[in-house]
N, C-alpha and C. Protein backbone atom coordinates (compact mmCIF):
# COMPACT_ATOMS: atom_id res chain seq x y z
N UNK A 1 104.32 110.91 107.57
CA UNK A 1 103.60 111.41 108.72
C UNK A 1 104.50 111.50 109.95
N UNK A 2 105.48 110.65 109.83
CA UNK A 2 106.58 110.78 111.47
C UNK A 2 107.17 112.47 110.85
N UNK A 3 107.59 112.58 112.32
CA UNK A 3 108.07 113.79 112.66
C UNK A 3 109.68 114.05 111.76
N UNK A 4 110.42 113.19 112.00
CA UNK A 4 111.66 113.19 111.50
C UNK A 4 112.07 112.85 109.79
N UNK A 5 110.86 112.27 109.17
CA UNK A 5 110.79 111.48 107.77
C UNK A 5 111.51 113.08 106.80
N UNK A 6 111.35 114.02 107.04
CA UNK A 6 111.25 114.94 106.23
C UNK A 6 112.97 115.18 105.83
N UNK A 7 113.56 115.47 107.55
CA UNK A 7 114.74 115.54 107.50
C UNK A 7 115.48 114.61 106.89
N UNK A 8 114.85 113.19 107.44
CA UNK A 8 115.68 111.49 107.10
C UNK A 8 115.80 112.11 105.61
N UNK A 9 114.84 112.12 105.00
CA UNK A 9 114.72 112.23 103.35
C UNK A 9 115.41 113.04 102.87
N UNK A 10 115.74 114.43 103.33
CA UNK A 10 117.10 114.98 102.71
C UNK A 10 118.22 115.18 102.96
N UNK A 11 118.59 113.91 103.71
CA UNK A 11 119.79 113.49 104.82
C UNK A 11 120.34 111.81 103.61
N UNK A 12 119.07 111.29 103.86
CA UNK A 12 119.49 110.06 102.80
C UNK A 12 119.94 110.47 101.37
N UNK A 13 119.00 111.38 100.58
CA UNK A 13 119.37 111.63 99.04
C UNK A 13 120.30 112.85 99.25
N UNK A 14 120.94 113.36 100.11
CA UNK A 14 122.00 114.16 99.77
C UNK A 14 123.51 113.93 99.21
N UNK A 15 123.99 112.46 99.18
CA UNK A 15 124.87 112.48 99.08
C UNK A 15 125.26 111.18 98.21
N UNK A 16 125.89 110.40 97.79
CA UNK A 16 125.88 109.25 96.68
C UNK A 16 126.35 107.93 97.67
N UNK A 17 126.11 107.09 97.84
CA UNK A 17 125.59 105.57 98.84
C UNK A 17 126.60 104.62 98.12
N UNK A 18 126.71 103.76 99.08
CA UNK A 18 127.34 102.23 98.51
C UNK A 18 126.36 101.14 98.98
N UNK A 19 125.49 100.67 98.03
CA UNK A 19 124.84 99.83 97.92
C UNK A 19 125.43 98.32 98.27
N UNK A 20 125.54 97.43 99.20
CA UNK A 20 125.85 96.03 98.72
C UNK A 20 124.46 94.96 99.36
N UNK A 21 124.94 93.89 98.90
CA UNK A 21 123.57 92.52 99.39
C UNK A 21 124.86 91.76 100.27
N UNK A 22 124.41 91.21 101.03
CA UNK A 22 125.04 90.63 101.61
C UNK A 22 124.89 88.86 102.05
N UNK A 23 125.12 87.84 101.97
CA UNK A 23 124.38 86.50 102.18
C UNK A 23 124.65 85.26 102.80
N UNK A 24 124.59 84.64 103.48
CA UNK A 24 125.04 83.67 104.14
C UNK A 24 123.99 83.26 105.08
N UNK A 25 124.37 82.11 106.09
CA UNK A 25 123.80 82.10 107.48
C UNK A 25 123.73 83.21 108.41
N UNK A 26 122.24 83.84 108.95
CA UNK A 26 122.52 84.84 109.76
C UNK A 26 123.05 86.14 109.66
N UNK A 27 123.21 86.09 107.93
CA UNK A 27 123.56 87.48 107.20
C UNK A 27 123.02 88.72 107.81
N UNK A 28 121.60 89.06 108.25
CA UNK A 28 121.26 90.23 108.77
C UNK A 28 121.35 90.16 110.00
N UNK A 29 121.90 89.10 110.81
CA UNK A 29 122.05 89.25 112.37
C UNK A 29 123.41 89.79 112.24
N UNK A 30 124.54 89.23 111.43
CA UNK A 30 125.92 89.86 111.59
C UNK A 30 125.94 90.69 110.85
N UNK A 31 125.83 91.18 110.03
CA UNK A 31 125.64 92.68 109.25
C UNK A 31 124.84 93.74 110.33
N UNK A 32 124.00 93.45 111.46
CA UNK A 32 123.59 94.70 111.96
C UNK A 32 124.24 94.68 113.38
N UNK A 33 124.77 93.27 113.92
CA UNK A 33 126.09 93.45 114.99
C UNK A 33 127.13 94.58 114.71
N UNK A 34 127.44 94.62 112.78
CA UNK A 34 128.77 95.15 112.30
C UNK A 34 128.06 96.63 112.48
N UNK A 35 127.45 97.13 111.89
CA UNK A 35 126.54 98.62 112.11
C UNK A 35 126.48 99.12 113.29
N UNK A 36 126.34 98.40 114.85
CA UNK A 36 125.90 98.90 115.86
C UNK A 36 124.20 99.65 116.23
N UNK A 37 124.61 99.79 117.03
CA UNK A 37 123.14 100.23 117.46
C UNK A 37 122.92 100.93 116.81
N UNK A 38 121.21 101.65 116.89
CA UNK A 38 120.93 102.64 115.56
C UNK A 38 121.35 103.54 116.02
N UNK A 39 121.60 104.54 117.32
CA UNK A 39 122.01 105.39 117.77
C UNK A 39 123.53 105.56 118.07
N UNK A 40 123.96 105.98 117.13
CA UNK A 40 125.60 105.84 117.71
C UNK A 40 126.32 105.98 119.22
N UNK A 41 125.83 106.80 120.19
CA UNK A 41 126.05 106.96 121.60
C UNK A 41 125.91 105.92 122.02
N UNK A 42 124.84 104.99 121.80
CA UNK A 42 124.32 103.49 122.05
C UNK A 42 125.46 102.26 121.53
N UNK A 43 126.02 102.49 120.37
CA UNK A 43 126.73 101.62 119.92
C UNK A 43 127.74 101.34 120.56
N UNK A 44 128.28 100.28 120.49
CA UNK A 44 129.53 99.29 120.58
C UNK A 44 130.53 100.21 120.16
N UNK A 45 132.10 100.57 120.70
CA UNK A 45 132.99 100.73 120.34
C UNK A 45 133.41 100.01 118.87
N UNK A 46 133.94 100.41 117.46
CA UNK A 46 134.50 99.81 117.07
C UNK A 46 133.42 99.30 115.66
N UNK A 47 132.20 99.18 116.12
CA UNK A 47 130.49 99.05 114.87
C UNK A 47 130.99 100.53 114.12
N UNK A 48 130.30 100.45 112.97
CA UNK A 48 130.34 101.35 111.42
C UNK A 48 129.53 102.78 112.52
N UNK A 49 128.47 102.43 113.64
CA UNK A 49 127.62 103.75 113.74
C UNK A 49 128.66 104.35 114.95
N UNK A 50 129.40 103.48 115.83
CA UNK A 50 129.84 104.39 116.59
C UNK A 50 131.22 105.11 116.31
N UNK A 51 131.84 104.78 115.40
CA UNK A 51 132.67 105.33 114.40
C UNK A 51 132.51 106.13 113.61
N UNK A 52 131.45 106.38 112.97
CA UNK A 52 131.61 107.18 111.94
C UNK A 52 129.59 107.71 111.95
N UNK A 53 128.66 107.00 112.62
CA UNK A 53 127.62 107.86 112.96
C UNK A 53 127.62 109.45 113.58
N UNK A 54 126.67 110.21 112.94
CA UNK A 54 126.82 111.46 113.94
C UNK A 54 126.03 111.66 115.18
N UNK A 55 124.43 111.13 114.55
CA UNK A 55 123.68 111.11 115.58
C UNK A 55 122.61 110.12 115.46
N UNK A 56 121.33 110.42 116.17
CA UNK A 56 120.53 108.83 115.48
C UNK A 56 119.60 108.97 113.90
N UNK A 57 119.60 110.14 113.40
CA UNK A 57 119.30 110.76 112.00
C UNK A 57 120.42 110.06 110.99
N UNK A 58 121.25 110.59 111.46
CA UNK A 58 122.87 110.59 110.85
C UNK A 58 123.73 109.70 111.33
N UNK A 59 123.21 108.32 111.13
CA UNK A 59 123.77 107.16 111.53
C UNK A 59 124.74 106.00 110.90
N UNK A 60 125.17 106.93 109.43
CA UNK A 60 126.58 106.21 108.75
C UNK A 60 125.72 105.29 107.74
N UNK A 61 124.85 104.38 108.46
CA UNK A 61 124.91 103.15 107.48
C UNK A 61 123.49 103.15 107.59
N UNK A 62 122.76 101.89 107.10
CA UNK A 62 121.17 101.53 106.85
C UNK A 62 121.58 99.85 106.61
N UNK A 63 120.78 98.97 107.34
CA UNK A 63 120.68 97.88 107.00
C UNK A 63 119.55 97.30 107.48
N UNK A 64 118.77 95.91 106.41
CA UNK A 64 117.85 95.73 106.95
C UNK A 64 117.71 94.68 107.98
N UNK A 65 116.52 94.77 108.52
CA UNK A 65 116.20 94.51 109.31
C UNK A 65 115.41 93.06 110.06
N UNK A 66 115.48 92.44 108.54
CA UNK A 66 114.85 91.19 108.60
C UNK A 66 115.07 90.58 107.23
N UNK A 67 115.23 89.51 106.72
CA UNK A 67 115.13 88.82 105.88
C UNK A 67 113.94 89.13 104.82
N UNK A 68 112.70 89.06 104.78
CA UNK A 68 112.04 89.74 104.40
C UNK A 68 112.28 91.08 104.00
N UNK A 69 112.30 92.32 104.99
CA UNK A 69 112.99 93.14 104.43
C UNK A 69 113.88 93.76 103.57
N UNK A 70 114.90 92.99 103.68
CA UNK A 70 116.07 93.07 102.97
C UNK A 70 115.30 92.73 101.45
N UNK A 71 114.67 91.48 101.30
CA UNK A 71 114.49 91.06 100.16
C UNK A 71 113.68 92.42 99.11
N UNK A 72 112.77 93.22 100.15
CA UNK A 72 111.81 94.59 99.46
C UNK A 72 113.19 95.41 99.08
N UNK A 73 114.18 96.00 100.31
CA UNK A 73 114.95 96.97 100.03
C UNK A 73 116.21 96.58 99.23
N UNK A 74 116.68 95.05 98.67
CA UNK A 74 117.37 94.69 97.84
C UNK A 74 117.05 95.09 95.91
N UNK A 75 115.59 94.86 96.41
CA UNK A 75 115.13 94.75 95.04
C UNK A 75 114.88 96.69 94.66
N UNK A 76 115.03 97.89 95.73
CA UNK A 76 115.17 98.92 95.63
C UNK A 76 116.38 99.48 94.40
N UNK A 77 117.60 98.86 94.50
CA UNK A 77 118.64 98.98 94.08
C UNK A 77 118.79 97.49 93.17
N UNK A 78 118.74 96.66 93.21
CA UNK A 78 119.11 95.73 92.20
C UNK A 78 118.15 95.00 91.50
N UNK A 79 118.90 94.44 90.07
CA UNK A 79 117.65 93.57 89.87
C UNK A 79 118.22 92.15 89.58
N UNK A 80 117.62 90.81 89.45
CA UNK A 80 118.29 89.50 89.69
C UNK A 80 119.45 89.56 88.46
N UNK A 81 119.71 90.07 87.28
CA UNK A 81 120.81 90.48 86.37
C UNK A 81 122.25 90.75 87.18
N UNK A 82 121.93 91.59 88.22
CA UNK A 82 123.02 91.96 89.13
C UNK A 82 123.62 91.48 89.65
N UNK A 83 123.43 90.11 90.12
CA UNK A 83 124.33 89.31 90.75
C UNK A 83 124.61 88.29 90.12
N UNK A 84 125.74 87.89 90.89
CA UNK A 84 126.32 86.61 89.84
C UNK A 84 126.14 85.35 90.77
N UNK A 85 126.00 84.51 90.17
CA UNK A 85 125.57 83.23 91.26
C UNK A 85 126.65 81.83 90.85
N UNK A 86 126.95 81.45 91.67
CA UNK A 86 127.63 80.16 91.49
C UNK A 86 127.15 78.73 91.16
């Protein structure tokens, strides 16, 4: 129903992704420091979006957004087989 979902959608499946999980203390607070703002103009010198984002559609990377989250959009792409645990 958003205005932009249509474009996002053949902006995301156009092209082949690098999936990773990421984990530690504070994992999605420093993983979305490293990304920058969602809008690349907005971002930090030197973050994945103001480098290599085009615009706020076309923003390089995707990460989530909460712990919770992550856990729905992890399980998008992997399943517990996938990782290796110590």
């Amino acid at each position: 129903e958003k205005s932009f979902f249509k474009d996002l959608l053949a902006y995301i499946t156009s092209y082949p992704i690098i999936a990773a999980v990421f984990e530690g203390p504070n994992a999605v607070e420093i993983a979305r420091k490293t990304m920058g703002a969602t809008n690349p103009e907005k971002a930090d010198k030197g973050t994945i979006r103001k480098d290599f984002g085009l615009d706020l559609q076309r923003n390089a990377v995707h990460g989530s957004d909460s712990p919770a989250n992550a856990e729905i959009e992890i399980s998008l792409y992997f399943t517990k087989k996938d990782f290796i645990t110590r």
